[in-house]
Protein backbone atom coordinates (compact mmCIF):
# COMPACT_ATOMS: atom_id res chain seq x y z
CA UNK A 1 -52.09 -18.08 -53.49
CA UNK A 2 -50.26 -16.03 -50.61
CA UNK A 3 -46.31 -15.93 -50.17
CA UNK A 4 -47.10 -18.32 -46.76
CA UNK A 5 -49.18 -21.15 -48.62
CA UNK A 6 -46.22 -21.39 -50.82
CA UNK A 7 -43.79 -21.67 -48.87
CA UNK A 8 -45.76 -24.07 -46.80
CA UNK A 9 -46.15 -26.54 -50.46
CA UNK A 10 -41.78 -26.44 -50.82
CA UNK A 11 -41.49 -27.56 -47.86
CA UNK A 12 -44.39 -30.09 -47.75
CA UNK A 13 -42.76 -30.68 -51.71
CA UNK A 14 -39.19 -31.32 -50.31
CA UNK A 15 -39.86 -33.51 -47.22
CA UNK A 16 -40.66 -36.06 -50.32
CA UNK A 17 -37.57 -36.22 -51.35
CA UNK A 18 -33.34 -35.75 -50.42
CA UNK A 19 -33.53 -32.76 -53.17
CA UNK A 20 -35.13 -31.25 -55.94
CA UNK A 21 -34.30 -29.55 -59.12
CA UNK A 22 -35.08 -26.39 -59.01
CA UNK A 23 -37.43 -26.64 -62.38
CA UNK A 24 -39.10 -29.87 -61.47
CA UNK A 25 -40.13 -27.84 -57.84
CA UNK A 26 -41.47 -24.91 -59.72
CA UNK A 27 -43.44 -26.95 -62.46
CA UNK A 28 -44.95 -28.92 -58.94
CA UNK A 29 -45.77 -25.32 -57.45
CA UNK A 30 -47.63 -24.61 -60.71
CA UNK A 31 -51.31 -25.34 -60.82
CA UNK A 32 -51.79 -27.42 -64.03
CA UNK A 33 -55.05 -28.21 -63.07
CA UNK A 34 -56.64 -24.79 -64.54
CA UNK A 35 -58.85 -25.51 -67.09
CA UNK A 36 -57.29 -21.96 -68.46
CA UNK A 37 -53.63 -20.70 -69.66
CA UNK A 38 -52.27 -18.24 -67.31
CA UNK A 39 -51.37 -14.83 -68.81
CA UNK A 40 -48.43 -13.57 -68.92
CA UNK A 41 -49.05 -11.51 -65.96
CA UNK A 42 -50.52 -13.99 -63.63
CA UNK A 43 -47.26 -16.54 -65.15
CA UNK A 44 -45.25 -13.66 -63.93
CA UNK A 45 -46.77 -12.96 -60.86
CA UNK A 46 -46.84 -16.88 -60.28
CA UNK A 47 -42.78 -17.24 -60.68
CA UNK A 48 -42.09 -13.79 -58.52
CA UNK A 49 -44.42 -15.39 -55.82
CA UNK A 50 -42.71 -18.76 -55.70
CA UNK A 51 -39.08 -16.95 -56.39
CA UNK A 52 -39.81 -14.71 -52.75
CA UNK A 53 -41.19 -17.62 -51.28
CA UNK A 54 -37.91 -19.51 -51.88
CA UNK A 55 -35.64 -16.84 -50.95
CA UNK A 56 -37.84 -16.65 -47.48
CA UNK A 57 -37.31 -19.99 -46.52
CA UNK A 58 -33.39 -19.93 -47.53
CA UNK A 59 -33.10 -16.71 -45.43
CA UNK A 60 -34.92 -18.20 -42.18
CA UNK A 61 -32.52 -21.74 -42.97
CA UNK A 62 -35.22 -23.80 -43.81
CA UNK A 63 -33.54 -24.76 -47.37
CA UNK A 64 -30.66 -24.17 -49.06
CA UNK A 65 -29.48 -24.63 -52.64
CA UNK A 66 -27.04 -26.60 -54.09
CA UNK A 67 -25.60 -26.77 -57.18
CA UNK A 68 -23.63 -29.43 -59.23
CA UNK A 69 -22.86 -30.39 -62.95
CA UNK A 70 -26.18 -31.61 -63.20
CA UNK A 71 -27.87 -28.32 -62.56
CA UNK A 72 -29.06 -26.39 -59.36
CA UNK A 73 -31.38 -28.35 -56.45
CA UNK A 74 -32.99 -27.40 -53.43
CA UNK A 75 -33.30 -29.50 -50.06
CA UNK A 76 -34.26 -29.19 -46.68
CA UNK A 77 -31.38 -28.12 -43.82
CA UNK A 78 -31.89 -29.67 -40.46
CA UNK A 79 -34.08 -26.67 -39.12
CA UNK A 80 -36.27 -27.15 -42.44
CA UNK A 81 -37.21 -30.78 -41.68
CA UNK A 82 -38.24 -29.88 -37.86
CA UNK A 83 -40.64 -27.12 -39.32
CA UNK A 84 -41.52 -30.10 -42.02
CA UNK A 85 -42.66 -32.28 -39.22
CA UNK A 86 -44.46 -29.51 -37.60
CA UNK A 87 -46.76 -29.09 -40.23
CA UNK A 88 -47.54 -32.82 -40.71
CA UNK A 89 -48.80 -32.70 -36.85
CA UNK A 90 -51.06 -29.31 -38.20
CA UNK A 91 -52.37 -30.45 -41.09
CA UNK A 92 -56.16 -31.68 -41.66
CA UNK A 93 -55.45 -35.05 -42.22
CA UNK A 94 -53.56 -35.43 -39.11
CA UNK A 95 -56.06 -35.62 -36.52
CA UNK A 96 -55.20 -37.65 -33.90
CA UNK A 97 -57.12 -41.12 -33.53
CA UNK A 98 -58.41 -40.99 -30.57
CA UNK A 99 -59.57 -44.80 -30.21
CA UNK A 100 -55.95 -46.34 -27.98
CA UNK A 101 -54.21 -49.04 -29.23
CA UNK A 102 -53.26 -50.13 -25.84
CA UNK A 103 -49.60 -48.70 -26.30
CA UNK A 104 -47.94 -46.39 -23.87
CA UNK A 105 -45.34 -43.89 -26.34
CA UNK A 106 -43.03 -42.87 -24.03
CA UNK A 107 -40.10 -40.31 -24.72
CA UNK A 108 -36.95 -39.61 -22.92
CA UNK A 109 -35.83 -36.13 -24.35
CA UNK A 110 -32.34 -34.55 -22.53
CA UNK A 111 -30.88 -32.16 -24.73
CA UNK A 112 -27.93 -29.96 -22.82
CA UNK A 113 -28.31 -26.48 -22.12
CA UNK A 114 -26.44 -25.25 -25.51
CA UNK A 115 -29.38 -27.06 -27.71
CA UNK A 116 -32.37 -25.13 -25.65
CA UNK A 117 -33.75 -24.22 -29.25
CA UNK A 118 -34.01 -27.55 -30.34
CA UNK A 119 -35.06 -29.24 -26.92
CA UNK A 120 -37.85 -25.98 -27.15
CA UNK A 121 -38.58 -26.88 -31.15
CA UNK A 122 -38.88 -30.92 -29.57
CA UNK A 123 -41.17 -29.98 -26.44
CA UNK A 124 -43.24 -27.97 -28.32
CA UNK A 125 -44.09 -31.00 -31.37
CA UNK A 126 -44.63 -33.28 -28.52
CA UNK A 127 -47.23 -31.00 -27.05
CA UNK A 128 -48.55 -30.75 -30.45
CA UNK A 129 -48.49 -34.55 -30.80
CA UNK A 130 -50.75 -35.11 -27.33
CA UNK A 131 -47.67 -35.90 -25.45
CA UNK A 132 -47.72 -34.93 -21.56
CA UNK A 133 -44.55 -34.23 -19.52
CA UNK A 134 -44.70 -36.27 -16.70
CA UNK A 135 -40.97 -35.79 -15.38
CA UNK A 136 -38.82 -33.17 -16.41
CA UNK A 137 -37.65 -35.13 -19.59
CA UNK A 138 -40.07 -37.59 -19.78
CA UNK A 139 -43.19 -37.38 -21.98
CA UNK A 140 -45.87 -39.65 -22.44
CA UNK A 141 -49.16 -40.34 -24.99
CA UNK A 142 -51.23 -42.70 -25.96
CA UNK A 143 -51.37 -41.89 -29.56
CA UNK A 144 -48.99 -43.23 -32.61
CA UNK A 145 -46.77 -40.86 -33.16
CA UNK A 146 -43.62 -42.40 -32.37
CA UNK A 147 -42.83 -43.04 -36.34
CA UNK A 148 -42.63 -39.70 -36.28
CA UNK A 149 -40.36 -38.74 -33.39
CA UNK A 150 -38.13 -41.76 -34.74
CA UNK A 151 -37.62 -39.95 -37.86
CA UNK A 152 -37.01 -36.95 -35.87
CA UNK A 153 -34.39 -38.57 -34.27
CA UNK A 154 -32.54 -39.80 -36.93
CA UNK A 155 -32.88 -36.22 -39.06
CA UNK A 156 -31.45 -34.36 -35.95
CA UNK A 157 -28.64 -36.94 -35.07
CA UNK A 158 -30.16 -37.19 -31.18
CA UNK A 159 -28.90 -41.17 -30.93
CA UNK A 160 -28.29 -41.11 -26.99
CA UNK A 161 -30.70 -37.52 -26.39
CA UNK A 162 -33.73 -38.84 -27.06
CA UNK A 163 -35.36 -42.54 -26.16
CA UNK A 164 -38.53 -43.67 -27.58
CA UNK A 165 -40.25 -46.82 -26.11
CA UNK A 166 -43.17 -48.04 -26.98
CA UNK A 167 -45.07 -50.69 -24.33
CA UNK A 168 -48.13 -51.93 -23.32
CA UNK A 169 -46.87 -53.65 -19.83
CA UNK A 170 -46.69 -51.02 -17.04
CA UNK A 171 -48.59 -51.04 -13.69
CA UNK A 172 -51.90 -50.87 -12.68
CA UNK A 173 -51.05 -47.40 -10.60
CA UNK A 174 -48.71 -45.86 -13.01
CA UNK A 175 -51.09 -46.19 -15.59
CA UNK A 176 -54.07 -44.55 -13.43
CA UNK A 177 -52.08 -41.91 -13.75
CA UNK A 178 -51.32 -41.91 -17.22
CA UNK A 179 -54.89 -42.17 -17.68
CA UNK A 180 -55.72 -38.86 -15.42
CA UNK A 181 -53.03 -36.88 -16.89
CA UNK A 182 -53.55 -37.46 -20.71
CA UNK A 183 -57.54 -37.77 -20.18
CA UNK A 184 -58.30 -34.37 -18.47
């Protein structure tokens, strides 16, 4: 397994939960489905792997550790559980369903000019999530992704940034041209 499809697993590992112990993460990182004991070489290569992974991810600010008088846990910062919900949208069991509901997902997103990396990080998961700008701030889809962008908004503290409203009442013309944009 490469340094990137571990740290991919912590962070799909710690989206689970508020925080792990550090143990109980490496004992889920280790394959106990071999029908074989490691040796003590591949065991050690295993732990340095998941060891550089770890530091990785705590030097970009995707985790950080934390330690009490219970022993030493891991969790996801803020930045960690954006990239978290980035890879939910990439994975292979997140293709969109493409058969509509009859819901409109609109989001209002206005972030202010001293959050452009976040308002960036946001426009680029609703592109990734088949959401269309249609006004500077104002994106639209017709898929179900909104649990996800509510979760967003609650992990990222956006209470007044970012609106999500889901409908299925809007007018014939407006939604011609919903229709165009999100079709083509």
């Amino acid at each position: 397994m490469k340094k990137q499809d571990f740290s991919r697993k912590i962070i799909k590992i710690l989206a689970e939960k508020q925080a792990i112990s550090i143990p109980e993460l490496t004992e889920k990182l280790t394959p106990n489905s071999l029908d074989f004991p490691l040796s003590k070489e591949q065991a050690s290569t295993l732990r340095y792997s998941i060891t550089r992974s770890m530091k990785g991810l705590q030097e970009t600010g995707l985790i950080e550790h934390l330690s009490s008088g219970q022993g030493n846990f891991t969790r996801l910062t803020k930045e960690g559980r954006k990239k978290a919900h980035s890879i939910k949208l990439e994975g292979d069991n997140a293709i969109l369903n493409t058969s509509w509901d009859g819901y409109w997902r609109l989001i209002l997103l206005d972030l202010p000019e001293e959050r452009k990396n976040e308002r960036e990080a946001l426009r680029y998961l609703l592109k990734k999530a088949g959401f269309v700008c249609i006004k500077n701030s104002v994106w639209v889809s017709m898929y179900p992704f909104e649990h996800l962008f509510t979760n967003l908004k609650k992990d990222l503290e956006l209470t007044t940034e970012m609106m999500i409203i889901v409908t299925n009442t809007i007018d014939e013309e407006t939604e011609k041209e919903f229709l165009k944009l999100l079709v083509n």
